[in-house]
C-alpha atoms as a PDB file:
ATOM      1  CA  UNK A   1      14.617 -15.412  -4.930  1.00  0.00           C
ATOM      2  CA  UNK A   2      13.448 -13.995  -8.184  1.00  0.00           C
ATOM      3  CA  UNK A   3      10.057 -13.219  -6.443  1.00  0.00           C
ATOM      4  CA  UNK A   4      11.177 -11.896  -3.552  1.00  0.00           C
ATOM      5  CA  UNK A   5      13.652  -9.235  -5.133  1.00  0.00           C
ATOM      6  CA  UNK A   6      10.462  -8.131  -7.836  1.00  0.00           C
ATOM      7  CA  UNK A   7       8.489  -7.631  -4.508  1.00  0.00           C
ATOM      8  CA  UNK A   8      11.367  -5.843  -2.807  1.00  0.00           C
ATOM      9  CA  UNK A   9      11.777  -4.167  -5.904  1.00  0.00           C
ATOM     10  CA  UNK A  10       8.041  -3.011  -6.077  1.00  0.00           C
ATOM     11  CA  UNK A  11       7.603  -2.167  -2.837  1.00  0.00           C
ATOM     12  CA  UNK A  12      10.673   0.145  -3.902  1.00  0.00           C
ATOM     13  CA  UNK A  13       9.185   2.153  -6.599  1.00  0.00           C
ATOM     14  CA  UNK A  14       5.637   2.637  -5.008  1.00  0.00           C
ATOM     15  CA  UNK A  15       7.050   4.322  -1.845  1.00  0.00           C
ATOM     16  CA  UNK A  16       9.663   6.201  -3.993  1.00  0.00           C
ATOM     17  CA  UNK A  17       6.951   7.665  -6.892  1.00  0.00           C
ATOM     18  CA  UNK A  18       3.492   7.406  -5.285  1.00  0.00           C
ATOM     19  CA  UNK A  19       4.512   9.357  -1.633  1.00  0.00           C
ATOM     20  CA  UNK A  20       6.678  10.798  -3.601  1.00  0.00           C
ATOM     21  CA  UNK A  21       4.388  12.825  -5.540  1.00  0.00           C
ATOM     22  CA  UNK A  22       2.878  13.661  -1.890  1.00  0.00           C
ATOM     23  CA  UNK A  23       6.466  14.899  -0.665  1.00  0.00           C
ATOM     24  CA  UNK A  24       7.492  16.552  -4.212  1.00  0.00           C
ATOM     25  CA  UNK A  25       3.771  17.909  -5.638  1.00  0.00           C
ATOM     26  CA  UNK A  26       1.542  17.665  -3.145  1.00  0.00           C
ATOM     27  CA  UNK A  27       0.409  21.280  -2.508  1.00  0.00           C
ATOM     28  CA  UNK A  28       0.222  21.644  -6.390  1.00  0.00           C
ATOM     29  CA  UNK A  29      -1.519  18.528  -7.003  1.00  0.00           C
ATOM     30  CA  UNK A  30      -3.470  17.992  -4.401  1.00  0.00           C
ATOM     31  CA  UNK A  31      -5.059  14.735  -2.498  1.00  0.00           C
ATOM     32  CA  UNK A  32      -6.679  13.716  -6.096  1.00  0.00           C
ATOM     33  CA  UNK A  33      -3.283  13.737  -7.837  1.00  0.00           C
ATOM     34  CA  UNK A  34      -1.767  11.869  -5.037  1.00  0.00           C
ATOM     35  CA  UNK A  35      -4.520   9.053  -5.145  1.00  0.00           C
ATOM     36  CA  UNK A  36      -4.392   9.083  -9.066  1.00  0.00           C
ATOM     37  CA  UNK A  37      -0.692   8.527  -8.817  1.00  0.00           C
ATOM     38  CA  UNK A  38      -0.545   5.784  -5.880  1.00  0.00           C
ATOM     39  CA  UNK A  39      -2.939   4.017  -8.781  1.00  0.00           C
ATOM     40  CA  UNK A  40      -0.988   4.762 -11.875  1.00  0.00           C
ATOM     41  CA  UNK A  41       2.292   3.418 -10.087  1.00  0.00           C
ATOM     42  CA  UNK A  42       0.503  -0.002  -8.774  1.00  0.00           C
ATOM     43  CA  UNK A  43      -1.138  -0.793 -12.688  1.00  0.00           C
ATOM     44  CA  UNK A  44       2.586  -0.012 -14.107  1.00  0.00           C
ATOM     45  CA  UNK A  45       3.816  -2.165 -11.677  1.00  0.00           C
ATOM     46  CA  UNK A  46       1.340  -5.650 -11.860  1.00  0.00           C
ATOM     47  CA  UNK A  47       2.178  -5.144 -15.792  1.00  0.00           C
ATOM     48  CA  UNK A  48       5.396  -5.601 -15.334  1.00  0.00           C
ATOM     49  CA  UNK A  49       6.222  -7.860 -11.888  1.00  0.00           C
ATOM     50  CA  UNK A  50       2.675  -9.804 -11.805  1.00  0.00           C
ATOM     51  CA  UNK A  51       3.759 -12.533 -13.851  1.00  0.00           C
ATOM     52  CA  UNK A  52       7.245 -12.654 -11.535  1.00  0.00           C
ATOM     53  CA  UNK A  53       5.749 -12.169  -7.574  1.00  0.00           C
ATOM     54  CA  UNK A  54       1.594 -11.492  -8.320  1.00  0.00           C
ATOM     55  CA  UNK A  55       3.131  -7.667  -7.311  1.00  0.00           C
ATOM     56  CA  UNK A  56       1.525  -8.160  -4.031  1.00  0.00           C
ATOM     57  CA  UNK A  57       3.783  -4.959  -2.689  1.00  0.00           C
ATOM     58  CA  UNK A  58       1.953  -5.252   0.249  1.00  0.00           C
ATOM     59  CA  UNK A  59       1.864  -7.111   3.808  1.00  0.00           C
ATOM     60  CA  UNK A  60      -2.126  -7.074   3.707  1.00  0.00           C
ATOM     61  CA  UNK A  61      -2.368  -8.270   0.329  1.00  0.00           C
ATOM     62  CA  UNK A  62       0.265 -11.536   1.380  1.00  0.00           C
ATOM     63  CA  UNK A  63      -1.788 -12.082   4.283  1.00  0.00           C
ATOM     64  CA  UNK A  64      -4.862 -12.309   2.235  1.00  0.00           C
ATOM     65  CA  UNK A  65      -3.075 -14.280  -0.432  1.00  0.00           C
ATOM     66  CA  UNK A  66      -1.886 -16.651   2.289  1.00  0.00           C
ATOM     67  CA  UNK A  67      -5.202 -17.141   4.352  1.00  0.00           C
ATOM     68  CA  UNK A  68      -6.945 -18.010   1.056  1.00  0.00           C
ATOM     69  CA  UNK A  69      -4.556 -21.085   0.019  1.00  0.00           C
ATOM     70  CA  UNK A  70      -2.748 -19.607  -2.921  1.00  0.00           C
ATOM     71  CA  UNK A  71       0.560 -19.411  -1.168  1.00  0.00           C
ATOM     72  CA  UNK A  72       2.742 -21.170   1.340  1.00  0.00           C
ATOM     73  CA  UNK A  73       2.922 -19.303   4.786  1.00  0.00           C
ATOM     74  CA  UNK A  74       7.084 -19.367   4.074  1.00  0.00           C
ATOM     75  CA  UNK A  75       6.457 -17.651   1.063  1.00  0.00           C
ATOM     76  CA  UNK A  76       4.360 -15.245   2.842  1.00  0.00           C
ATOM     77  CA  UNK A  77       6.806 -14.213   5.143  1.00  0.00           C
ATOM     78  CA  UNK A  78       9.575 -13.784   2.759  1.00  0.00           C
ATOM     79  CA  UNK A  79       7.300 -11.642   0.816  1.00  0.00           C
ATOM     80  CA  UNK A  80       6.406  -9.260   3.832  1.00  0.00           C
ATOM     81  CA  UNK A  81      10.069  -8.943   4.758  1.00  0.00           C
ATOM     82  CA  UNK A  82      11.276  -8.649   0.620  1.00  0.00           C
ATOM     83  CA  UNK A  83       7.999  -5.912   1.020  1.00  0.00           C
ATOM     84  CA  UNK A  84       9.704  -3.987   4.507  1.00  0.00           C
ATOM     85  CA  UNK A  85      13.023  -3.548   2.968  1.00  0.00           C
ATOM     86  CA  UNK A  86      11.957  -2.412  -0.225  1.00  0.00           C
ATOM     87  CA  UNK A  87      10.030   0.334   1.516  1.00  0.00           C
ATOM     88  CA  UNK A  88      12.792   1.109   3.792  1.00  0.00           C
ATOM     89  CA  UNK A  89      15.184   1.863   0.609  1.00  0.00           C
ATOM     90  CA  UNK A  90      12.439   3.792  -1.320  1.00  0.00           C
ATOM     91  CA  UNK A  91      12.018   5.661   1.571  1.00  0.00           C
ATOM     92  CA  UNK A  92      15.734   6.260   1.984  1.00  0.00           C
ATOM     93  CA  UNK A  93      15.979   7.899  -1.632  1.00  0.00           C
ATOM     94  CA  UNK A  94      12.835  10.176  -1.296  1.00  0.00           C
ATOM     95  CA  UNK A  95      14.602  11.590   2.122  1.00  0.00           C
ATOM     96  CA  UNK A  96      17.869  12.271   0.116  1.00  0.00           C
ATOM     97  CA  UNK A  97      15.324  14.292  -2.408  1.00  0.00           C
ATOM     98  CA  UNK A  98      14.018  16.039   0.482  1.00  0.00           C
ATOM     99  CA  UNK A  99      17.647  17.244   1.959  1.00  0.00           C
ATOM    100  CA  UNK A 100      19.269  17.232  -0.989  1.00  0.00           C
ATOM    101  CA  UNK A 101      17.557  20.341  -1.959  1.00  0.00           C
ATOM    102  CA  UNK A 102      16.662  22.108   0.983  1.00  0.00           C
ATOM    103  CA  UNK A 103      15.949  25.159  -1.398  1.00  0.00           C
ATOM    104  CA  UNK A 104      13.583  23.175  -3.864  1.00  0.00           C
ATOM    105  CA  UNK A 105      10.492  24.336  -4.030  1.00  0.00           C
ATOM    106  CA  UNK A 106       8.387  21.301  -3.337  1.00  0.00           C
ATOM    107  CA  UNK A 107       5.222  21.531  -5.179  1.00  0.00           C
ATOM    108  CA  UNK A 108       4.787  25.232  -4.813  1.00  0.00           C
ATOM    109  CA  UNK A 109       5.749  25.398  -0.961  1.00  0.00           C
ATOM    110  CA  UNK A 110       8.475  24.548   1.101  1.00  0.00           C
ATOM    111  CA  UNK A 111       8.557  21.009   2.138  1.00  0.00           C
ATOM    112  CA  UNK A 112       7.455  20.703   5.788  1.00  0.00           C
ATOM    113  CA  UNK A 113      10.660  19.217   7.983  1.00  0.00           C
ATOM    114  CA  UNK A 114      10.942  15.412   7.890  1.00  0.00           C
ATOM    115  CA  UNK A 115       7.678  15.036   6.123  1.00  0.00           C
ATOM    116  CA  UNK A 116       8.082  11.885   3.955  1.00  0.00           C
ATOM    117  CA  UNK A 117       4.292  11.288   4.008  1.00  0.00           C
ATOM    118  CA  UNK A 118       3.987   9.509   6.579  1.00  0.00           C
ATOM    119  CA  UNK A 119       0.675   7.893   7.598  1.00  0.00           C
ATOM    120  CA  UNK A 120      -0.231   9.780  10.983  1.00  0.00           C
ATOM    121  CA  UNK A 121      -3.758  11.426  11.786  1.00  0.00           C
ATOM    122  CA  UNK A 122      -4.814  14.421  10.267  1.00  0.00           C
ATOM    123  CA  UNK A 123      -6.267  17.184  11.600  1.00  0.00           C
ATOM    124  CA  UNK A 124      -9.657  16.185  13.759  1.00  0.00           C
ATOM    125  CA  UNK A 125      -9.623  12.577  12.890  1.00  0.00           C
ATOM    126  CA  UNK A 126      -9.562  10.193  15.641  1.00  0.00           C
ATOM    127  CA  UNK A 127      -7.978   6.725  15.953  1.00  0.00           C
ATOM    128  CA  UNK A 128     -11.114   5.478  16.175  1.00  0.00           C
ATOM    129  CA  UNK A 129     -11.862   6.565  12.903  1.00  0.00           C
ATOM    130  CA  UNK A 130      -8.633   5.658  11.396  1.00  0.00           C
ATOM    131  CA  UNK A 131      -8.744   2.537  12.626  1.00  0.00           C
ATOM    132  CA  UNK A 132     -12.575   1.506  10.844  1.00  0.00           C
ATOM    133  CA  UNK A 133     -11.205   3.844   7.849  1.00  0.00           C
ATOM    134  CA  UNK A 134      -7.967   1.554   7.279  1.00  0.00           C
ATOM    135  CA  UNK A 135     -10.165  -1.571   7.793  1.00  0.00           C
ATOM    136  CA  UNK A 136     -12.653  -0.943   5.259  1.00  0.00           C
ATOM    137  CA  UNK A 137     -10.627   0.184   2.529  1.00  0.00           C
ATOM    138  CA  UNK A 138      -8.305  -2.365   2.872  1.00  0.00           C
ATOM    139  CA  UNK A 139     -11.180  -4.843   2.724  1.00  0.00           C
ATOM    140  CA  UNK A 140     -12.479  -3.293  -0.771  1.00  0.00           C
ATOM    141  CA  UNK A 141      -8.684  -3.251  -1.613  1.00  0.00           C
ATOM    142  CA  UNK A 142      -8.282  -6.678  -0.986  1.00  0.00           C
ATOM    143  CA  UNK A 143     -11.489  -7.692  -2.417  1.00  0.00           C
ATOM    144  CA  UNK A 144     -10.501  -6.640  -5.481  1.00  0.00           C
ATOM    145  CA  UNK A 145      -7.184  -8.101  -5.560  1.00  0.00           C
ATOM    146  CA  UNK A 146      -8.666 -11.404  -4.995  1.00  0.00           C
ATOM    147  CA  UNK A 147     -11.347 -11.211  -7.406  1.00  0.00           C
ATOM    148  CA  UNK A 148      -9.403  -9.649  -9.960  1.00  0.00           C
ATOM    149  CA  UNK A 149      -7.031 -12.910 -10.149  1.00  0.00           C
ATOM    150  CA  UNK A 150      -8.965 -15.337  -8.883  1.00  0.00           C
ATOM    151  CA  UNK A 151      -8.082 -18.360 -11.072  1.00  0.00           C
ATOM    152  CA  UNK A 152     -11.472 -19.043 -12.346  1.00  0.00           C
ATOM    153  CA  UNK A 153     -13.757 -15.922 -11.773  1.00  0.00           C
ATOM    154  CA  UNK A 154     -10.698 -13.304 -12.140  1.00  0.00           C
ATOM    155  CA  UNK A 155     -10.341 -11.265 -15.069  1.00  0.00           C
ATOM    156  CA  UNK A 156      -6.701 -12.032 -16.197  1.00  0.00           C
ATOM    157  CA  UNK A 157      -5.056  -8.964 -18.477  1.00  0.00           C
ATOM    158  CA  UNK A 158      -7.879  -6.215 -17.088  1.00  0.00           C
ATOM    159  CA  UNK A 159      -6.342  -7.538 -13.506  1.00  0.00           C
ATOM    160  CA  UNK A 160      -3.410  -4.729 -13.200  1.00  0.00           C
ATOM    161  CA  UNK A 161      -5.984  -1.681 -14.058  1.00  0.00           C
ATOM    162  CA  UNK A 162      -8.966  -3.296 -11.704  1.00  0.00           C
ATOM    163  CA  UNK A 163      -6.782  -3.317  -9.124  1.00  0.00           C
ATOM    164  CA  UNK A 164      -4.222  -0.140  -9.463  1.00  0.00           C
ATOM    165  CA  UNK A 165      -7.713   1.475  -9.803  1.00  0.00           C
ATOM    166  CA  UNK A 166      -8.830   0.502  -6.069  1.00  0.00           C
ATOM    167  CA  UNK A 167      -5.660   1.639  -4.811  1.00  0.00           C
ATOM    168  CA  UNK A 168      -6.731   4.978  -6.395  1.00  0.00           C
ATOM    169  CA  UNK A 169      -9.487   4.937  -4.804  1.00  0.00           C
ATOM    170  CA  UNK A 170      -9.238   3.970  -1.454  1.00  0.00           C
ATOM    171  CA  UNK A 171      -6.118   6.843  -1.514  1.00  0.00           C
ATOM    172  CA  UNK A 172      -8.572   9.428  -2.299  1.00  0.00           C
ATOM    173  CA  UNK A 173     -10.477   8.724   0.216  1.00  0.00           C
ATOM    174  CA  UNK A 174      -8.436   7.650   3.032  1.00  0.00           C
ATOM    175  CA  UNK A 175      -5.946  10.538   2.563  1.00  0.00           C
ATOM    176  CA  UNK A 176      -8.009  13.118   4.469  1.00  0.00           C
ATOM    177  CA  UNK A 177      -8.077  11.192   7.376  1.00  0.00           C
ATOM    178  CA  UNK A 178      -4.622   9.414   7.943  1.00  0.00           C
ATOM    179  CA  UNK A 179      -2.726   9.919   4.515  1.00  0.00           C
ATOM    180  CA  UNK A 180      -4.118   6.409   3.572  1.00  0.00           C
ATOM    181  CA  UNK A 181      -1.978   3.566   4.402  1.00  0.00           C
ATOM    182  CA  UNK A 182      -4.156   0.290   3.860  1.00  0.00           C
ATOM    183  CA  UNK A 183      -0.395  -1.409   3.361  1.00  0.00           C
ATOM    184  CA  UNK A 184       1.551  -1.614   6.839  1.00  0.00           C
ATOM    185  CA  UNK A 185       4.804  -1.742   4.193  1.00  0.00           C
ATOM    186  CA  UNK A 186       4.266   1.677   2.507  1.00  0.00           C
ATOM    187  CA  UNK A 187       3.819   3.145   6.272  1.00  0.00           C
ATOM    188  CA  UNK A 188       6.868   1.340   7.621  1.00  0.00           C
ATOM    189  CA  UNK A 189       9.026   2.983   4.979  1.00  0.00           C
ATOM    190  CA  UNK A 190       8.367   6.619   5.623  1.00  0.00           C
ATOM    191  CA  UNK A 191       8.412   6.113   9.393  1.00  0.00           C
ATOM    192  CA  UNK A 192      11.807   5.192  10.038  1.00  0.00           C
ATOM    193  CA  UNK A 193      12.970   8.451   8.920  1.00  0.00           C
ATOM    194  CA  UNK A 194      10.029  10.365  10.681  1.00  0.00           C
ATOM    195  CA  UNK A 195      10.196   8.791  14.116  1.00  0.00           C
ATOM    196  CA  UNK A 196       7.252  10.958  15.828  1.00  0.00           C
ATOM    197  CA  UNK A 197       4.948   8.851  12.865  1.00  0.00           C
ATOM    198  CA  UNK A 198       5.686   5.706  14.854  1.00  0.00           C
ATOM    199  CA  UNK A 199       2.920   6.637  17.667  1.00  0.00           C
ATOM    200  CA  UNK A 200       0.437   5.521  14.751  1.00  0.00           C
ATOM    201  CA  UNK A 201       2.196   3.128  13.142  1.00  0.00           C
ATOM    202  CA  UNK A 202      -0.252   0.282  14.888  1.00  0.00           C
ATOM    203  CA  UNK A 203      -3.345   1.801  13.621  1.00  0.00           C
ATOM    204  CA  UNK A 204      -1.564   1.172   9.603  1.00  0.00           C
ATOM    205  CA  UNK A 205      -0.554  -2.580  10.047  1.00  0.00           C
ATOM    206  CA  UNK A 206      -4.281  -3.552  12.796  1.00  0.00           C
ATOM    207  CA  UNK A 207      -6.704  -2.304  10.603  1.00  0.00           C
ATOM    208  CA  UNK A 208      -5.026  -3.498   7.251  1.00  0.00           C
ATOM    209  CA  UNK A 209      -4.834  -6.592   8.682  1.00  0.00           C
ATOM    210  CA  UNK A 210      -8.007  -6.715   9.764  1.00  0.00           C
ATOM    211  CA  UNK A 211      -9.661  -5.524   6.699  1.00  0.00           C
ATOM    212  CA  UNK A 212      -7.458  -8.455   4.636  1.00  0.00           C
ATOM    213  CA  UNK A 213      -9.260 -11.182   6.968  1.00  0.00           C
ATOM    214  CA  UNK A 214     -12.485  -9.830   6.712  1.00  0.00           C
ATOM    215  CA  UNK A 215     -12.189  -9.648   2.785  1.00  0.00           C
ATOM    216  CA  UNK A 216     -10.712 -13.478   2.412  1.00  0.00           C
ATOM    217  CA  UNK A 217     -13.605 -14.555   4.248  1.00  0.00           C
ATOM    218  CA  UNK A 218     -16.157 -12.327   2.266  1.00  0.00           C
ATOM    219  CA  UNK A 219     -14.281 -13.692  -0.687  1.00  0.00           C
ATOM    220  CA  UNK A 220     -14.998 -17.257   0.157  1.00  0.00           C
ATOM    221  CA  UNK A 221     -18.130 -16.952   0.960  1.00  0.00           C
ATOM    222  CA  UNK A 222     -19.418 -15.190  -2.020  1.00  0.00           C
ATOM    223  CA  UNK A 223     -17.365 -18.296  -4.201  1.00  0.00           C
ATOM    224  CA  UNK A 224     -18.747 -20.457  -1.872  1.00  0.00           C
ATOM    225  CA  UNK A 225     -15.002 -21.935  -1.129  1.00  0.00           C
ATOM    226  CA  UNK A 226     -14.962 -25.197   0.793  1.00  0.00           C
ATOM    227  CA  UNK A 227     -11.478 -24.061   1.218  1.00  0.00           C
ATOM    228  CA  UNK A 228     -10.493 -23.290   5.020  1.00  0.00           C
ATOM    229  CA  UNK A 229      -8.146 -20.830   6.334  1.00  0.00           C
ATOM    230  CA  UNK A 230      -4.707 -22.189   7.429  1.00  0.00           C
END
């Protein structure tokens, strides 16, 4: 239980602060800030759940987790639903921000209606390109979760930054084309209060999903695991 309330918990604060500063800075920040800040918020948070729940705070990263033997496929789903309804409430609080204050001057312009940051295709990008775009940098994301605390070959304390850093990363790029999802949870959130983000919604749990297969078997291969997936 104590796991599955840290990941709930998590899941929380990273929709609430890191599409938050999207919702409440954006204009005046920019997609940099917003990428720094989706990384910032995942290294504060490994420091302080990953000896709880691993701060997975993610579907994709359980998924991975699960397919490479380190946790129980129960455990798993627990996680991913602990993950949904975290998400859901952190969404909830950054829509009462957002109609709170209709009059707030959100990051130098005025808020665009119902935008919680919702992962939906930006201008000229196609799902095609979404689609490979969510796969690969959930891949490298994953990767470096799973390399970062491997048991053996991981790199214990230097873990949290390794892999808030990705996050970073992957959000600076992947914002331009789809405001970077590469976590089905952190899209699920925002949606439910921005229904029209739903027609998308596949393209940010297929391609995370994909990309956390594709980087568990990459993973074992490169360790040269004997271990199979379950």
């Amino acid at each position: 239980m104590k796991k599955l309330l840290a990941e709930g918990v998590g899941t929380m604060f990273l929709v609430l602060l890191a599409c938050g500063s999207a919702v409440l800075a954006g204009p005046s920040i920019g997609g940099l800030g917003i990428g720094l800040c989706f990384g910032l918020v995942l290294v504060c948070l490994c420091y302080c759940l990953g000896n709880i729940s691993g701060c997975h705070v993610n579907p994709a990263v359980s998924i991975a987790v699960y397919l490479a033997g380190r946790m129980s496929g129960k455990e798993c789903v627990g996680y991913i639903v602990s993950q949904l309804i975290g998400a859901a409430i952190g969404a909830g609080l950054l829509y009462a921000f957002l109609y709170l204050a209709p009059d707030f001057n959100f990051g130098g312009t005025t808020a665009p209606d119902k935008y919680l940051a919702t992962n939906v295709l930006q201008p000229g990008a196609t799902t095609g390109m979404a689609l490979l775009a969510e796969g690969l940098l959930t891949f490298f994301f994953v990767l470096v979760v799973l390399g970062a605390t491997d048991s053996e070959k991981g790199f214990g304390k230097f873990a949290g930054l390794a892999i808030g850093l990705a996050l970073g990363l992957v959000n600076i790029v992947g914002i331009p084309v789809d405001n970077c999802s590469v976590n089905p949870a952190r899209s699920f959130g925002p949606a439910i209060f921005c229904p029209e983000a739903w027609g998308d919604f596949w393209i940010m749990v297929v391609g995370p999903v994909i990309g956390a297969v594709i980087a568990v078997l990459c993973w074992n291969a490169m360790t040269s695991s004997r271990k199979s997936i379950k």
